[in-house]
Protein backbone atom coordinates (compact mmCIF):
# COMPACT_ATOMS: atom_id res chain seq x y z
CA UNK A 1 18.74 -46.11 -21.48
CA UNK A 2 16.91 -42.84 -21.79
CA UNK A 3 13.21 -42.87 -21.30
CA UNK A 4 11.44 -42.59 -24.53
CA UNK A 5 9.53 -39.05 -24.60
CA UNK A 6 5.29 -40.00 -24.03
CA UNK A 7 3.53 -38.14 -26.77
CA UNK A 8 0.18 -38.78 -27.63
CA UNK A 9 -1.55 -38.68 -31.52
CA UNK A 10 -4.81 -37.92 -32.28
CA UNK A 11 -6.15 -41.67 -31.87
CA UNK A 12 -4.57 -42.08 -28.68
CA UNK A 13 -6.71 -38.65 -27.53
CA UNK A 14 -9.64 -40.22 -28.83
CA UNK A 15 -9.42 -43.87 -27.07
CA UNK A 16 -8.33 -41.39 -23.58
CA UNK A 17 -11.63 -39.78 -24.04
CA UNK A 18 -13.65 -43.33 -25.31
CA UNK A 19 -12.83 -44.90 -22.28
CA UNK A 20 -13.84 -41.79 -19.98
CA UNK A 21 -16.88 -42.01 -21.88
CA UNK A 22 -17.52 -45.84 -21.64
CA UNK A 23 -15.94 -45.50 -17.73
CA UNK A 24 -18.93 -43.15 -16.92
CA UNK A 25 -21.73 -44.91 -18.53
CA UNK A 26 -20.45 -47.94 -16.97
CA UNK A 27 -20.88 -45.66 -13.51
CA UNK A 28 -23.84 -44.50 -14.16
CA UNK A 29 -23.30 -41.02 -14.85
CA UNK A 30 -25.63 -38.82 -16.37
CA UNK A 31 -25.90 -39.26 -20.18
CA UNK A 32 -25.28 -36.06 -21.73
CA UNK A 33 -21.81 -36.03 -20.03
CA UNK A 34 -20.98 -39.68 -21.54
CA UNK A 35 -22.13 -38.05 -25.12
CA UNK A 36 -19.99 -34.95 -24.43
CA UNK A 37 -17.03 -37.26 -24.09
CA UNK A 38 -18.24 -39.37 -27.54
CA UNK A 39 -18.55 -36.05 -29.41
CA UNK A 40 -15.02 -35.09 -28.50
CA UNK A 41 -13.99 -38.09 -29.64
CA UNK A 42 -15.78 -38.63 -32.68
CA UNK A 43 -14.46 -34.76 -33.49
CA UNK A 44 -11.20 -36.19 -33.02
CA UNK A 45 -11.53 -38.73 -35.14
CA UNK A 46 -12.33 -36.46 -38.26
CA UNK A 47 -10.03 -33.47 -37.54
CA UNK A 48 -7.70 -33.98 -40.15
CA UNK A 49 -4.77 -32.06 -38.11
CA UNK A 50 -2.74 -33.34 -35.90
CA UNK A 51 -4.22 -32.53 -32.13
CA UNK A 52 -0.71 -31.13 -31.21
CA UNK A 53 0.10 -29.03 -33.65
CA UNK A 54 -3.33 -28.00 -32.74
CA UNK A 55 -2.41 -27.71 -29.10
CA UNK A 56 0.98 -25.77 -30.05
CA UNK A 57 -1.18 -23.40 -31.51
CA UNK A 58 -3.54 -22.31 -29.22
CA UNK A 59 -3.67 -24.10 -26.05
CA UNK A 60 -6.72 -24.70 -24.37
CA UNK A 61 -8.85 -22.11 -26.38
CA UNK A 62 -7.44 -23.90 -29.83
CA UNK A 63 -8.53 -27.12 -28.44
CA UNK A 64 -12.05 -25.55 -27.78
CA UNK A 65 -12.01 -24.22 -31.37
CA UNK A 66 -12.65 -28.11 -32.34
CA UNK A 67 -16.26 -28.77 -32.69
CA UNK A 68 -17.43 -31.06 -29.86
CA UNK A 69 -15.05 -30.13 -27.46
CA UNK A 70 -15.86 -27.64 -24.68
CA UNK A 71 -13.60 -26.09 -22.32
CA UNK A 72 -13.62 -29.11 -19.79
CA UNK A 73 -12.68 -31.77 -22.09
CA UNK A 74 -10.13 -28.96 -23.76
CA UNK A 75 -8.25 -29.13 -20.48
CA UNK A 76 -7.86 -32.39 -19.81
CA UNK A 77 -6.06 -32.45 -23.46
CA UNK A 78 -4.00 -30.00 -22.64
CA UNK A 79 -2.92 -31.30 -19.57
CA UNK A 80 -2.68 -35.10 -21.36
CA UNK A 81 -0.64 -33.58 -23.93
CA UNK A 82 1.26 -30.94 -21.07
CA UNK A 83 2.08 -33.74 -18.61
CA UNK A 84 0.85 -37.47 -19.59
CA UNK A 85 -1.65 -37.66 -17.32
CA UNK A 86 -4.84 -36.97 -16.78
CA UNK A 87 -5.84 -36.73 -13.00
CA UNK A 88 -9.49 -36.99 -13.92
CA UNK A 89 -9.04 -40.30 -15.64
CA UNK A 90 -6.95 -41.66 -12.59
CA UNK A 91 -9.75 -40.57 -9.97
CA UNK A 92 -12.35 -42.17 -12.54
CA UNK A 93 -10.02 -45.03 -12.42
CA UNK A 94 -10.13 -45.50 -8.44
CA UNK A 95 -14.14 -45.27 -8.95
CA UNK A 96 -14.78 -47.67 -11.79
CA UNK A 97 -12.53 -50.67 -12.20
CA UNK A 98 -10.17 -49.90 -15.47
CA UNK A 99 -10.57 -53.91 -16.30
CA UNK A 100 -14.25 -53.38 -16.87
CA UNK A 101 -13.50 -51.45 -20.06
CA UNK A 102 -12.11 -54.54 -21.73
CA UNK A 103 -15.35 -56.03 -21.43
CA UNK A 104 -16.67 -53.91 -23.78
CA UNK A 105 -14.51 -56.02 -26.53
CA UNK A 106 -17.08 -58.68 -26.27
CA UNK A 107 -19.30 -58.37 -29.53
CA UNK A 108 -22.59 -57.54 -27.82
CA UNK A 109 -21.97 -55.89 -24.56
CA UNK A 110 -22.11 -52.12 -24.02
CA UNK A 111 -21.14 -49.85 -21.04
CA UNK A 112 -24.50 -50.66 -19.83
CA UNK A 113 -24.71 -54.11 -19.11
CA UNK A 114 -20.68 -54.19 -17.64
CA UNK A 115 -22.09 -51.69 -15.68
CA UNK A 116 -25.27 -53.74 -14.21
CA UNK A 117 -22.66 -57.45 -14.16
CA UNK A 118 -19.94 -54.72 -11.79
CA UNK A 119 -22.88 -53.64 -9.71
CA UNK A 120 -25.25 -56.71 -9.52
CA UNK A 121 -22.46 -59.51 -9.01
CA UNK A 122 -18.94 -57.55 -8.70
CA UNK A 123 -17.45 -58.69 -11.82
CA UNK A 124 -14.17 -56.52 -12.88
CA UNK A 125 -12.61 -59.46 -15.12
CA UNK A 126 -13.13 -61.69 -18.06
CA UNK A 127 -12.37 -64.42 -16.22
CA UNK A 128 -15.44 -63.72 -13.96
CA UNK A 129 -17.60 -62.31 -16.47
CA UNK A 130 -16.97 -66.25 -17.86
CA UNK A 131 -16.86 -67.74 -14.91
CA UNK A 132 -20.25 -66.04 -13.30
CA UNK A 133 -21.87 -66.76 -17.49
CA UNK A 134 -21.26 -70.45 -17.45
CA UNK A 135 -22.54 -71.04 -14.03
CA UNK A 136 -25.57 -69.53 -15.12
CA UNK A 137 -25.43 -66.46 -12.75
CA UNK A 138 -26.27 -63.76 -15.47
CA UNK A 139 -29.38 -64.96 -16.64
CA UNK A 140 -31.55 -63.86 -13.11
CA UNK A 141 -29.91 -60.17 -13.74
CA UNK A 142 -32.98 -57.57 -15.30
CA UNK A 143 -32.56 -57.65 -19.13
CA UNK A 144 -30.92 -60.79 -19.45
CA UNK A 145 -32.32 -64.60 -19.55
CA UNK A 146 -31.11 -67.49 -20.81
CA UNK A 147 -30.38 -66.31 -24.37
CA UNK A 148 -28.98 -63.37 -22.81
CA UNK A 149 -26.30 -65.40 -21.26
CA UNK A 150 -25.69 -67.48 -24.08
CA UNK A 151 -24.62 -64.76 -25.99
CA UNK A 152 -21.66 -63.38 -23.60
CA UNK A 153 -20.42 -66.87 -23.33
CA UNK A 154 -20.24 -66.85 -27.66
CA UNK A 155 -18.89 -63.75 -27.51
CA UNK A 156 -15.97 -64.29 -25.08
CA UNK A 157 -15.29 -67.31 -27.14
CA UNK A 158 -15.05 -65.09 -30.43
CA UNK A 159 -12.92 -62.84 -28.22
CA UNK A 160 -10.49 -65.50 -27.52
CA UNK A 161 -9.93 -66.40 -30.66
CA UNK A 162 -9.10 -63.13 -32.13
CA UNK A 163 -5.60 -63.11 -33.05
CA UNK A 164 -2.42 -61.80 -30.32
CA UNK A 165 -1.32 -59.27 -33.06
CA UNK A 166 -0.77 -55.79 -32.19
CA UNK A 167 -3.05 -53.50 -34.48
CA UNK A 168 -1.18 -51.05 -37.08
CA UNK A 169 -2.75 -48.63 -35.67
CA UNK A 170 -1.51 -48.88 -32.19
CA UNK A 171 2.08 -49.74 -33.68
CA UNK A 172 2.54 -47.35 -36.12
CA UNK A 173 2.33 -44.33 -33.65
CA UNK A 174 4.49 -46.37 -31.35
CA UNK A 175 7.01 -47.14 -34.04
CA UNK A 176 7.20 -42.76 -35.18
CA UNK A 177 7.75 -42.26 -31.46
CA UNK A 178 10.61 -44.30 -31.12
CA UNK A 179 11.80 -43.45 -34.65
CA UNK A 180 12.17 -39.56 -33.09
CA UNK A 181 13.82 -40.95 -29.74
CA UNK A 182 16.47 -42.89 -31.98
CA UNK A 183 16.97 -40.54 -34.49
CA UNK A 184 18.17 -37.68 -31.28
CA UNK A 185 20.90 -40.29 -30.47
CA UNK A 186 23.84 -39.07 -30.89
CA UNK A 187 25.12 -42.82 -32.06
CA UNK A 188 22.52 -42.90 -34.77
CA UNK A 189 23.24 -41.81 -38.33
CA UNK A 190 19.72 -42.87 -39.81
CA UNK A 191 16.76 -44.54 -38.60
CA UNK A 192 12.93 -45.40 -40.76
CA UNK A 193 10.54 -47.52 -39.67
CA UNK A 194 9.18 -50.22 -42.27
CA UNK A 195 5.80 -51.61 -42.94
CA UNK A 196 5.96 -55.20 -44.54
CA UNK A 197 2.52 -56.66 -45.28
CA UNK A 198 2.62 -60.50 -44.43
């Protein structure tokens, strides 16, 4: 079978650059380039055009014409959107442990304190982060205490019972994608995607 075509949608972009942002401060990298990645993101979020047609447009210096986003982060979208990668984020990747940015879906817990649990006691998991909480091991760290630690261990239990379903808006974009791949089959007379509420 022919591999589907990777393109990416403006919400995509702005998760890429969210989790550069929340990779960094989890690093410890100066703040104002953690906020230059937010910006970019949160410009993102309200542009109102689609960041390709964008892209199509004007290349690098029509990315930069977005407010927020300078001429670094303007070419790692254009070589996200060129090739599917971003180099930077894979080198960021090999410095920060990519698992440590799913900590950050425990209500509570910013870049911040993954960043001090990573450093302090090595955690890269849940499964630690739980693990290294109910054995009391977080509450010595500065900034936390006994409360502290109490409050990761309720929030990885509201984590876990969050529901397996994928979010519309991850399948939506996922479902046009594979909509265009279908509909360029020869084979295929028609093809539409349908949204059923439950």
């Amino acid at each position: 079978m022919p591999k589907i075509p990777r393109t990416y949608n403006n919400q995509q972009i702005v998760e890429k650059l969210q989790l550069i942002a929340n990779l960094l401060e989890i690093k410890g990298e100066i703040i104002y380039k953690t906020l230059a990645y937010r910006k970019a993101a949160d410009s993102l979020t309200d542009l109102g055009r689609d960041i390709n047609v964008v892209w199509e447009e004007g290349g690098v210096k029509g990315l930069q014409s977005i407010p927020g986003v300078g001429k670094a982060i303007a070419e790692k979208i254009d070589e996200l959107l060129s090739t599917g990668e971003l180099q930077f984020l894979n080198r960021l990747g090999e410095e920060v442990p990519l698992s440590l940015a799913d900590l950050l879906q425990i209500p509570g817990l910013g870049p911040k304190k993954v960043g001090l649990f990573w450093k302090e006691l090595d955690i890269t998991t849940l499964e630690e982060l739980e693990a290294a909480a109910r054995a009391g091991k977080l509450r010595d760290l500065p900034g936390m205490g006994a409360k502290s630690e109490e409050k990761v261990i309720k929030g990885i239990e509201a984590l876990s019972r969050r529901t397996g379903r994928t979010p519309l808006g991850v399948a939506w974009p996922f479902a046009q994608e594979l909509l265009v791949f279908l509909r360029n089959l020869p084979e295929v007379s028609a093809a539409e995607a349908i949204l059923e509420a439950l």
